[in-house]
Protein backbone atom coordinates (compact mmCIF):
# COMPACT_ATOMS: atom_id res chain seq x y z
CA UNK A 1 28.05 26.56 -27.04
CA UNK A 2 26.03 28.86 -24.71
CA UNK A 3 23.82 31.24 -26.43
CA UNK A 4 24.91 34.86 -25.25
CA UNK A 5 23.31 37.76 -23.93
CA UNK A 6 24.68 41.32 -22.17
CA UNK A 7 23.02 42.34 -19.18
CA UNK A 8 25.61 44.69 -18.47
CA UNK A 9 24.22 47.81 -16.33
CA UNK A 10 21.18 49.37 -17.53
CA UNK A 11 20.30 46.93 -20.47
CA UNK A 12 16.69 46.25 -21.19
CA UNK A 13 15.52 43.23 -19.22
CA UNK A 14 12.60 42.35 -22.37
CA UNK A 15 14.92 39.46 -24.10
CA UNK A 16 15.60 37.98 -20.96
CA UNK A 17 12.33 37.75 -19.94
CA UNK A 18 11.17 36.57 -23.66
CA UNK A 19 13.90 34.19 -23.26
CA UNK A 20 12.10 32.44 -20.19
CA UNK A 21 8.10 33.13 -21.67
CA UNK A 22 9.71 30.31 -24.31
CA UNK A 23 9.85 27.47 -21.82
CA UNK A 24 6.71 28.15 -20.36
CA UNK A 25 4.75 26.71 -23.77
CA UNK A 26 1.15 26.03 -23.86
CA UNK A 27 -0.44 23.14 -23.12
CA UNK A 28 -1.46 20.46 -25.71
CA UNK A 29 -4.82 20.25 -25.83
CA UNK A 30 -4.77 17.06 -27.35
CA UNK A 31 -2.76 15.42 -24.26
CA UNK A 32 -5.10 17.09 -21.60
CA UNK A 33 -8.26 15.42 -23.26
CA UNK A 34 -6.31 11.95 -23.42
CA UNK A 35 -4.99 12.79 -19.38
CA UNK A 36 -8.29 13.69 -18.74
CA UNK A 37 -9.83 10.33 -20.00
CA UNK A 38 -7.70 8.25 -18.45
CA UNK A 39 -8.39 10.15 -15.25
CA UNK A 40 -12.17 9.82 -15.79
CA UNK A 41 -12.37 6.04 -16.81
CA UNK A 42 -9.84 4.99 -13.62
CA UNK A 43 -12.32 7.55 -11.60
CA UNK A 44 -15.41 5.52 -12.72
CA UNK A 45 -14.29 1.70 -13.09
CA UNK A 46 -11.38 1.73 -11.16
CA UNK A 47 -9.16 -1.10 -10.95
CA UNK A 48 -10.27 -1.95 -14.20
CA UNK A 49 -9.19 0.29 -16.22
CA UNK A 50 -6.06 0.87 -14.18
CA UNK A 51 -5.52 -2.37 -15.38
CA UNK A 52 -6.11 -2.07 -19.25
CA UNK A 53 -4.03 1.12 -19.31
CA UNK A 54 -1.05 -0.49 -17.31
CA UNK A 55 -1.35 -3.20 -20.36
CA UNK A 56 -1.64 -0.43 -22.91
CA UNK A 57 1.06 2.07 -22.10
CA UNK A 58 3.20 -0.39 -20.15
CA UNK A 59 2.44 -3.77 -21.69
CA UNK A 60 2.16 -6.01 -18.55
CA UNK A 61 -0.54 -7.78 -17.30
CA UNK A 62 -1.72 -6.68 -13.74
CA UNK A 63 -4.22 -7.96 -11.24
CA UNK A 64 -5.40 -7.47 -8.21
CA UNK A 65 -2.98 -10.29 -6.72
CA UNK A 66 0.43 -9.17 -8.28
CA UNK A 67 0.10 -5.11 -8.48
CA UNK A 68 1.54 -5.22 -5.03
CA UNK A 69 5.25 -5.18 -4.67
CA UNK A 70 5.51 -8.39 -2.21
CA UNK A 71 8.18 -8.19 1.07
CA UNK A 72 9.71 -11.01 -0.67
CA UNK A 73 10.70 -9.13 -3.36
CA UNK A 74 12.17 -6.31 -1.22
CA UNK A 75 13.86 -8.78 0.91
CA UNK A 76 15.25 -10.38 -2.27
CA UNK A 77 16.43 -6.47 -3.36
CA UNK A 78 18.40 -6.35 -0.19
CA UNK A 79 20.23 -9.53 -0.90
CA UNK A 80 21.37 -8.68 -3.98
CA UNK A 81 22.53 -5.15 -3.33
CA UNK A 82 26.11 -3.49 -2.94
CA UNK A 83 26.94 -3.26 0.90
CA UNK A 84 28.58 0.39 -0.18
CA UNK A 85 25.67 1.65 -1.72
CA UNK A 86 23.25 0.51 1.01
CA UNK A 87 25.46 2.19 3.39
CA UNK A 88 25.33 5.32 1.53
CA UNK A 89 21.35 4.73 1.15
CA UNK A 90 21.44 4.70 4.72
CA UNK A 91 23.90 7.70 5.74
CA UNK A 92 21.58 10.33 3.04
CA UNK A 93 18.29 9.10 5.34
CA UNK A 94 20.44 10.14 8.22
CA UNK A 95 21.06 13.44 6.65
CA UNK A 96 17.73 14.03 5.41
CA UNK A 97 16.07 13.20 8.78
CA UNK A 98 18.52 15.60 10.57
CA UNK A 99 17.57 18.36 8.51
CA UNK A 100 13.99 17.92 8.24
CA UNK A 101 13.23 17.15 11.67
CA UNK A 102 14.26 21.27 11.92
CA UNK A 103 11.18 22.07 10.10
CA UNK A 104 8.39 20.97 12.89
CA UNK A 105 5.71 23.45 13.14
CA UNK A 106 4.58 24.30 16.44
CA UNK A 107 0.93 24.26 18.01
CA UNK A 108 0.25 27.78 19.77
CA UNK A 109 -2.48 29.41 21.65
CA UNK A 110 -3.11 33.01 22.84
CA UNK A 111 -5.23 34.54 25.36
CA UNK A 112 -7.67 37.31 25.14
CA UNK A 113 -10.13 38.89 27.33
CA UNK A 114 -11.28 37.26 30.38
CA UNK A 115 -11.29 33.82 29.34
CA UNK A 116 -11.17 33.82 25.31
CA UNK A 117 -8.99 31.17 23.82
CA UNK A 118 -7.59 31.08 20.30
CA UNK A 119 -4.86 28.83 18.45
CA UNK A 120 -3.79 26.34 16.23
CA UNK A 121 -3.39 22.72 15.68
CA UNK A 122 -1.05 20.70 13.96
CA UNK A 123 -2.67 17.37 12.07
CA UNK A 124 -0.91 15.13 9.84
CA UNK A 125 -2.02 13.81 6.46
CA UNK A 126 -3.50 10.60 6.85
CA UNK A 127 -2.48 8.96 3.16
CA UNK A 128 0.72 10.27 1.21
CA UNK A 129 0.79 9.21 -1.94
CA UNK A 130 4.34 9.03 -3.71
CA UNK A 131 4.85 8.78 -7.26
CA UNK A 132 8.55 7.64 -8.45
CA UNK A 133 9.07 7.55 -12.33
CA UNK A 134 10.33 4.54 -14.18
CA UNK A 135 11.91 6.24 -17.65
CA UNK A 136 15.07 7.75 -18.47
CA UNK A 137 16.96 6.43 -15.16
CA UNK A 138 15.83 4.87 -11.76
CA UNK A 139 15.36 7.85 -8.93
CA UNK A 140 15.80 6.33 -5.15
CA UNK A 141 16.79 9.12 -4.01
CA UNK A 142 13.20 10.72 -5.25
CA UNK A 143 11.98 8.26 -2.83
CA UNK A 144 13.92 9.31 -0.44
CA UNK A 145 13.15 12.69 -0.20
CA UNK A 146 9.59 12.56 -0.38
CA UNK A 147 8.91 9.93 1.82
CA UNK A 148 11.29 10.87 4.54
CA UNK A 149 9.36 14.02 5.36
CA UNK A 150 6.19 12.47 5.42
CA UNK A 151 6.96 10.20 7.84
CA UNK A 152 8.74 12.76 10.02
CA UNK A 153 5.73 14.84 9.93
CA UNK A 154 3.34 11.71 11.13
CA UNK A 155 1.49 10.33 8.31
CA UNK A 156 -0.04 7.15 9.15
CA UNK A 157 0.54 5.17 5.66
CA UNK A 158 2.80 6.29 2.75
CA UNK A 159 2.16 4.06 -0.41
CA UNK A 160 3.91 4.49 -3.69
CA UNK A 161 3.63 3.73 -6.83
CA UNK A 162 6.09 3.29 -9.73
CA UNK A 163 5.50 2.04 -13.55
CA UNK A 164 5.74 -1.99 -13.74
CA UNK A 165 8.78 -3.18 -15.28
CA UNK A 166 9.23 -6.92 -17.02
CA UNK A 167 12.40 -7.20 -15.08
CA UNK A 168 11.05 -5.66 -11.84
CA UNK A 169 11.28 -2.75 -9.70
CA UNK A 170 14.72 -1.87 -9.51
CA UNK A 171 16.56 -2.42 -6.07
CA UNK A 172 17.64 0.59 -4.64
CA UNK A 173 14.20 2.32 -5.61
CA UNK A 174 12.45 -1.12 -3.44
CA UNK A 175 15.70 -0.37 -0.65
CA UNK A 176 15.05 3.19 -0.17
CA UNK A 177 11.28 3.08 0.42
CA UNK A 178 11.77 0.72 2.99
CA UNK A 179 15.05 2.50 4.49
CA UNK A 180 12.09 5.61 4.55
CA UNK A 181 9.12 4.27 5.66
CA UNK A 182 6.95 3.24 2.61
CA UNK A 183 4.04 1.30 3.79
CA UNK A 184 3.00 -0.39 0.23
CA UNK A 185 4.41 -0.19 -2.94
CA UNK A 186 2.04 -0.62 -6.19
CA UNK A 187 3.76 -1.54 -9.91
CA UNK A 188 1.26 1.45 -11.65
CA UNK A 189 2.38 4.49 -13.66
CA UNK A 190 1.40 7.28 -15.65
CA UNK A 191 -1.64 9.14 -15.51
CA UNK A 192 -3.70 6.08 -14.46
CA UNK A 193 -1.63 5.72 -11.45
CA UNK A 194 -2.25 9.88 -10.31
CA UNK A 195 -5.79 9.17 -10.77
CA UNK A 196 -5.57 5.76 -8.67
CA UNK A 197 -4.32 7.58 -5.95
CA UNK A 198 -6.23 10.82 -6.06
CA UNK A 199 -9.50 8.50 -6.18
CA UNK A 200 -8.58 5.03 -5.04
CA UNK A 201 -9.79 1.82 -6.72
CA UNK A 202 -9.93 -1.47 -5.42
CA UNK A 203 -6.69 -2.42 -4.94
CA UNK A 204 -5.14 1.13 -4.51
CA UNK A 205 -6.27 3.33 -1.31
CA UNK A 206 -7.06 7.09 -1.93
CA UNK A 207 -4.38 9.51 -0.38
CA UNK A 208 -4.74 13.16 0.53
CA UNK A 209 -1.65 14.55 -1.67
CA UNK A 210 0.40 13.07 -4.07
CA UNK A 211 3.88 14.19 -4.62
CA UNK A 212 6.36 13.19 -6.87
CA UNK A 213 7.39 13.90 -10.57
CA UNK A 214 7.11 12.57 -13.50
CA UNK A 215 6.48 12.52 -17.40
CA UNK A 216 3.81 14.99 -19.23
CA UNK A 217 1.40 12.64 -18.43
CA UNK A 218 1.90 12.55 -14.49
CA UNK A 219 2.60 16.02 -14.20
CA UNK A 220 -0.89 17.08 -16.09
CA UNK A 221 -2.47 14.38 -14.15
CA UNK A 222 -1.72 15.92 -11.09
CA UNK A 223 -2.92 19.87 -11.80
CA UNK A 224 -6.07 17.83 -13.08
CA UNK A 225 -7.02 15.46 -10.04
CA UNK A 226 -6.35 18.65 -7.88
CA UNK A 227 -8.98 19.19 -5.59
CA UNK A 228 -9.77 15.51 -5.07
CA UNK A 229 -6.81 15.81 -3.47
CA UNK A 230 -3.64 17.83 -2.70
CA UNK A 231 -0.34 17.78 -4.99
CA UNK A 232 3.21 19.07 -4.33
CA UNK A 233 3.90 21.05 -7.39
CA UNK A 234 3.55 20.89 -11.05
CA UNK A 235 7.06 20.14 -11.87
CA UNK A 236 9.03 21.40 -14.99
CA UNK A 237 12.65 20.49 -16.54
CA UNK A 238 15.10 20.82 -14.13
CA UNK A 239 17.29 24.03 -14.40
CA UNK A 240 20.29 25.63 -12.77
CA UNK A 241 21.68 28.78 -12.84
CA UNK A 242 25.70 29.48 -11.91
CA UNK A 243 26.57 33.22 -10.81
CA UNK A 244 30.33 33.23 -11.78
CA UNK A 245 32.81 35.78 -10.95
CA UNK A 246 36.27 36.33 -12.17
CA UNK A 247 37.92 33.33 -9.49
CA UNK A 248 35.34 30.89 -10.30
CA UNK A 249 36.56 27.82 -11.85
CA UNK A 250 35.42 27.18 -15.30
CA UNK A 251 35.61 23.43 -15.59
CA UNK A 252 33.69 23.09 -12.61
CA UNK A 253 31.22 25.39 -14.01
CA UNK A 254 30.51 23.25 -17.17
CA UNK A 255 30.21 20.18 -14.94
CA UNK A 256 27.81 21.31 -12.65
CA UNK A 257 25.74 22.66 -15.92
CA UNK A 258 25.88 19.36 -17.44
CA UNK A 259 25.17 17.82 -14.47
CA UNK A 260 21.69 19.21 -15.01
CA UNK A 261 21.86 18.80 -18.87
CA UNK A 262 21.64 15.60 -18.86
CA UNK A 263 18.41 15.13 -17.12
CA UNK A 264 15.82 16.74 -19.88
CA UNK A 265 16.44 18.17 -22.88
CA UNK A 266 14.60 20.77 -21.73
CA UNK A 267 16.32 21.60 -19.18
CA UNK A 268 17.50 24.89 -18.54
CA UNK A 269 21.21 26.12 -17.87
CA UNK A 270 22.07 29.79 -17.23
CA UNK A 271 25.92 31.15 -16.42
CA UNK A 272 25.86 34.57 -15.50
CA UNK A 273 28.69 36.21 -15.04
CA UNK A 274 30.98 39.29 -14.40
CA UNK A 275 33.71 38.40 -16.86
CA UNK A 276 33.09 38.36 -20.76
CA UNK A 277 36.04 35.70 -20.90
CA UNK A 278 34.44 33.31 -18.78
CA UNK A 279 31.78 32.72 -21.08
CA UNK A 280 34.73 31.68 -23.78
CA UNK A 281 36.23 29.27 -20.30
CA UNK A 282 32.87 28.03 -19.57
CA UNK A 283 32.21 26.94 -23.52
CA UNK A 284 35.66 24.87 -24.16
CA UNK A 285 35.25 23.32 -21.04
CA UNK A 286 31.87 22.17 -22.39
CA UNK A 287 33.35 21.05 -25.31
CA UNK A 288 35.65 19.07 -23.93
CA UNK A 289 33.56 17.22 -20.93
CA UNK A 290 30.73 16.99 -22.78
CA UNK A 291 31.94 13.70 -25.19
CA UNK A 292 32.58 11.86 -21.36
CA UNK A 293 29.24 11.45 -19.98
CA UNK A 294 26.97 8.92 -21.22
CA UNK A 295 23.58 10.97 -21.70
CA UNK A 296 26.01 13.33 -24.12
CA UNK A 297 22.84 13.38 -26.75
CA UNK A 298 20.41 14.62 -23.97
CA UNK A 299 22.93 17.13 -22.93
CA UNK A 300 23.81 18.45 -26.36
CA UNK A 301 20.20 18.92 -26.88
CA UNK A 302 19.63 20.76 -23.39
CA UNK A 303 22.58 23.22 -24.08
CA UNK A 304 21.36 24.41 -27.87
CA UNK A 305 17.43 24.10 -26.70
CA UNK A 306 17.89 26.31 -23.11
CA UNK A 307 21.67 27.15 -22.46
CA UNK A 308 22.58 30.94 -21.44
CA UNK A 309 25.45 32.81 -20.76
CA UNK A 310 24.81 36.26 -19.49
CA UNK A 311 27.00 39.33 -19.14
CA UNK A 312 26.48 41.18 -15.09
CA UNK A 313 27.90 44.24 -14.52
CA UNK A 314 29.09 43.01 -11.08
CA UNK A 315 27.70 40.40 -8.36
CA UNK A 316 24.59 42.49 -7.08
CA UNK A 317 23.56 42.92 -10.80
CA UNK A 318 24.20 39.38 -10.95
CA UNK A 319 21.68 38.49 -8.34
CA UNK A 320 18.97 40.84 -9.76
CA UNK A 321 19.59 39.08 -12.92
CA UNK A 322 19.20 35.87 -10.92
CA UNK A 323 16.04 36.48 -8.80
CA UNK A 324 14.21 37.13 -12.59
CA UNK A 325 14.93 34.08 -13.68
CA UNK A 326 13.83 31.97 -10.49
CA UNK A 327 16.03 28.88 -10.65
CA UNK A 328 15.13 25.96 -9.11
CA UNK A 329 19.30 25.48 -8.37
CA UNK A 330 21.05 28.72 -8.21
CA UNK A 331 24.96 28.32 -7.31
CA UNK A 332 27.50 31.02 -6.35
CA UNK A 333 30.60 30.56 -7.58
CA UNK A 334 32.17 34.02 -6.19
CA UNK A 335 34.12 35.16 -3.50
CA UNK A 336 32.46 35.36 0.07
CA UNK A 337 29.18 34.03 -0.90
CA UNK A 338 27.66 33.97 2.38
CA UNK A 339 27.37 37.62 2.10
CA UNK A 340 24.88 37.40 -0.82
CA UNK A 341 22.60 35.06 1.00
CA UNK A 342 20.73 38.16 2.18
CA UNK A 343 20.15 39.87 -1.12
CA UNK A 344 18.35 36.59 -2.96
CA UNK A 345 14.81 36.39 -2.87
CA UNK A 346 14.12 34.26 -5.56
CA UNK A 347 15.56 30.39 -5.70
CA UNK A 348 14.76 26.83 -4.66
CA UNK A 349 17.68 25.71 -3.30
CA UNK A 350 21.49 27.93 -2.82
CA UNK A 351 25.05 26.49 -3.15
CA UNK A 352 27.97 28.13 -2.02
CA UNK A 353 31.10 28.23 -3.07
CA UNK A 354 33.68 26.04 -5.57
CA UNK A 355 32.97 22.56 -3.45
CA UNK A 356 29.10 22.90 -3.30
CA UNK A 357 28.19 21.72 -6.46
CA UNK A 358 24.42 20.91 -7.36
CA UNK A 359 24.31 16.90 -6.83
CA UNK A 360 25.15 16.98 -3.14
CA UNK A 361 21.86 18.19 -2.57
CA UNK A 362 20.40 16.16 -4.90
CA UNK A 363 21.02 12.92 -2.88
CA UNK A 364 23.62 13.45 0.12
CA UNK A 365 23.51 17.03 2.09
CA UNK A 366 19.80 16.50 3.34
CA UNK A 367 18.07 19.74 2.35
CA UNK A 368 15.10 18.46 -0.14
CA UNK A 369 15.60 18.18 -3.59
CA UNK A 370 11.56 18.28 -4.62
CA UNK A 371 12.14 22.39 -5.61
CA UNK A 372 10.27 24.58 -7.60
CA UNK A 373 10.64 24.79 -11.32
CA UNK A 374 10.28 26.94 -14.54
CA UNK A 375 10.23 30.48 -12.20
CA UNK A 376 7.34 28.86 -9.43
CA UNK A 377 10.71 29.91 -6.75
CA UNK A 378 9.19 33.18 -7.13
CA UNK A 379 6.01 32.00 -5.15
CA UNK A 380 6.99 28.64 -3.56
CA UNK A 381 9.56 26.49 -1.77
CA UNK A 382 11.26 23.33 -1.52
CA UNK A 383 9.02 19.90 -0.31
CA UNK A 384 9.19 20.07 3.06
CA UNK A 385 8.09 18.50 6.36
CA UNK A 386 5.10 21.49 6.20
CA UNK A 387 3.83 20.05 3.30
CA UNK A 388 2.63 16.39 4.90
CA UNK A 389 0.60 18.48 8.00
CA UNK A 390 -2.09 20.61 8.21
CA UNK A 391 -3.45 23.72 10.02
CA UNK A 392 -6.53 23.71 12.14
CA UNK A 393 -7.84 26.93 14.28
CA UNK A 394 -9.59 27.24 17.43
CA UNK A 395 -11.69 29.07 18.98
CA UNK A 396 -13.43 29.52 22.40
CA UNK A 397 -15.40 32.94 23.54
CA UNK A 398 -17.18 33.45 27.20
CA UNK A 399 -19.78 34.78 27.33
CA UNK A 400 -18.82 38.44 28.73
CA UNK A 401 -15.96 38.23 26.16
CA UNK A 402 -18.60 37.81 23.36
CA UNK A 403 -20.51 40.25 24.61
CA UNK A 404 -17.72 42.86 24.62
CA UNK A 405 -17.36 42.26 20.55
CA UNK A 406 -20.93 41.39 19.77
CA UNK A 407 -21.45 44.97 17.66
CA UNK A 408 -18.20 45.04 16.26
CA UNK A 409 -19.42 41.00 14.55
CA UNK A 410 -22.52 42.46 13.78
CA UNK A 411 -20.69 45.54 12.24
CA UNK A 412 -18.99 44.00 10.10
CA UNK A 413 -21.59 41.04 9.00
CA UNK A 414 -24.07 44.40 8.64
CA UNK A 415 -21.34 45.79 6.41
CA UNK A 416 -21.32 42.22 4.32
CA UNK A 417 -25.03 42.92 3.86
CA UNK A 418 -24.93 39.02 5.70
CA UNK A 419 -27.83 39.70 8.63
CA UNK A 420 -27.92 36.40 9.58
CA UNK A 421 -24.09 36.66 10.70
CA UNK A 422 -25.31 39.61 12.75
CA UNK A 423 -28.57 37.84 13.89
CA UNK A 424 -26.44 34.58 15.37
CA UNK A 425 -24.48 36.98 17.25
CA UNK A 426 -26.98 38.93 18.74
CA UNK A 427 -29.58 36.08 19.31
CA UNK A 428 -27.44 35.36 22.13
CA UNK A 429 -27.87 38.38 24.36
CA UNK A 430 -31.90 38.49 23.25
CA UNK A 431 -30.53 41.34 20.72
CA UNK A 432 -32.91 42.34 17.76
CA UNK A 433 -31.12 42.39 14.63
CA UNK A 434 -30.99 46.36 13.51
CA UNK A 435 -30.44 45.69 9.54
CA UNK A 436 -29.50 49.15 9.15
CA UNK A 437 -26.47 48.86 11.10
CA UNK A 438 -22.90 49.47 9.62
């Protein structure tokens, strides 16, 4: 079912890496000039034409009064939901929290000189702006782990937004931002709701990041309102990528592979493996799970568009296989694991061993699943607490410690060909600006 290929020792790396250019596809020009439209017209008339494009795309009627998920409605969510699956709402906050709260970053300061004083505060977003799509299947754990780190990190007002539904936002997605600390929750998707966000209207504030994912729409509507604010990432199809060594179970394998399958059809599975029979394992077990789960179309499609078995010489050639591809999961099903943790450089998120499969991090363990797709784990990490604060540096000379480095400024600005940067040093100390000086 898995499309082959040998990696085995010194084999040329160039299909491999042709193999991964084909999911990075151009963009459609025609879809950036529509994304780019919608952004400009919600941009220029605001709630206006978030309006007419909510009727458009979504075909509901929205005004100023109803956009607004009410408290009623989440208090009539809670009513109506499973005790067990509130409880388990509640215990994955717990988890996230706990982990999170690890990822604080610390103000510093250092001294220098006589009285020179340098370092670095830590600010917090003001607006977070969380998008949480409506489509294929209803994400609250998406809410969860976006909105949970915000809040950790101090942002004064999270607000969401989520495409309007005849029958309502569904329960668990209303339960789980308030279980995280959503401050207001709008009925707007698509592009128009990115661009609502990134540039406020009437009824929606503007935030200073939007995370999230979402369709082609909301993901190009992100990269373009860059700028105007921050984003997260531009996210892809999910993927996962299963290092398997002789021990490793196959029928687990094919389940945690479909367990991403049946996201996206273009999402992308990779098995790579020491053992030329496990590839045969892996494939009947696919066979036979595969007719079980519901989303067995989306699946099939997933496995014949982006499914991969490849052939390692051994673990380490495994890993060096692994780190090309850049999976946003990467699991190790091999003996000892824990030793390899040292040797990856190149994954979103790492599970270990036979009982660590891919969906406990997706909703229970706490670590974040927001990760980087499509090969971005080469360059960036998992949504974090980090990614809701901000840097600022400090700085604080004496006079006798400006003094001391006043030529080495000037130097340097000299060097630039910038005088002026020279001159506002040296203006101090009644200094004439030498031009000359390098």
């Amino acid at each position: 079912m898995l499309a082959r290929m040998d990696l085995s020792g010194d084999k040329d790396l160039g299909m491999l890496i042709e193999f991964l250019n084909k999911r990075n596809i151009g963009e459609d020009k025609e879809l950036t000039d529509r994304v780019a439209e919608i952004i400009r017209d919600v941009r220029l008339y605001g709630d206006e034409k978030l309006f007419y494009y909510t009727k458009l795309f979504d075909g509901i009627d929205l005004d100023k009064k109803n956009i607004k998920v009410s408290e009623g409605e989440i208090d009539a969510a809670y009513a109506r939901a499973a005790p067990a699956m509130l409880q388990t709402i509640r215990k994955a906050c717990s988890n996230i929290r706990e982990y999170h709260e690890k990822q604080k970053v610390e103000e510093y300061f250092i001294r220098r000189g006589k009285s020179t004083l340098l370092g670095q505060l830590i600010r917090p977003l003001d607006t977070v702006g969380i998008y949480v799509p409506g489509g294929r299947a209803p994400l609250p754990s998406s809410v969860l782990m976006n909105a949970i780190p915000a809040r950790l990190a101090g942002v004064r007002k999270i607000v969401m937004a989520t495409p309007p539904k005849k029958e309502g936002v569904n329960d668990y997605v209303l339960i789980a931002a308030k279980e995280a600390g959503v401050d207001e929750i709008y009925t707007m998707g698509g592009a128009q709701a990115i661009a609502a966000m990134a540039y406020g209207t009437g009824s929606i504030p503007r935030v200073d990041k939007i995370t999230g994912p979402g369709n082609d729409y909301v993901a190009l509507a992100k990269k373009l309102v860059y700028g105007a604010c921050d984003i997260d990432m531009i996210a892809g199809p999910s993927e996962i990528c299963i290092i398997a060594d002789k021990d490793a179970k196959p029928d687990y394998i094919a389940a945690d592979l479909l367990s991403q399958a049946e996201h996206d059809p273009n999402a992308a599975l990779f098995l790579i493996t020491t053992e030329k029979c496990m590839m045969d394992k892996v494939d009947e077990a696919l066979k036979e799970q595969l007719p079980g789960i519901s989303r067995r179309d989306v699946a099939a499609e997933a496995i014949s568009r982006n499914g991969l078995s490849i052939l390692a010489e051994d673990v380490d050639d495994a890993i060096r296989t692994a780190d090309i591809i850049a999976p946003e999961h990467l699991e190790l099903m091999v003996v000892d694991g824990e030793k390899y943790l040292t040797k990856i450089k190149n994954a979103g998120a790492i599970f270990m061993g036979d009982h660590s499969p891919e969906p406990a991090g997706d909703y229970l363990a706490g670590t974040n699943h927001v990760l980087p797709t499509c090969g971005t784990a080469r360059f960036s990490s998992p949504l974090g607490l980090r990614d809701f604060v901000k840097c600022i540096s400090y700085i604080k000379y004496s006079r006798e410690d400006l003094g001391d480095d006043m030529e080495d400024i000037a130097r340097f600005a000299m060097c630039e060909g910038l005088d002026a940067h020279a001159a506002s040093v040296r203006i101090r100390f009644g200094v004439k600006n030498d031009r000359k000086t390098c």
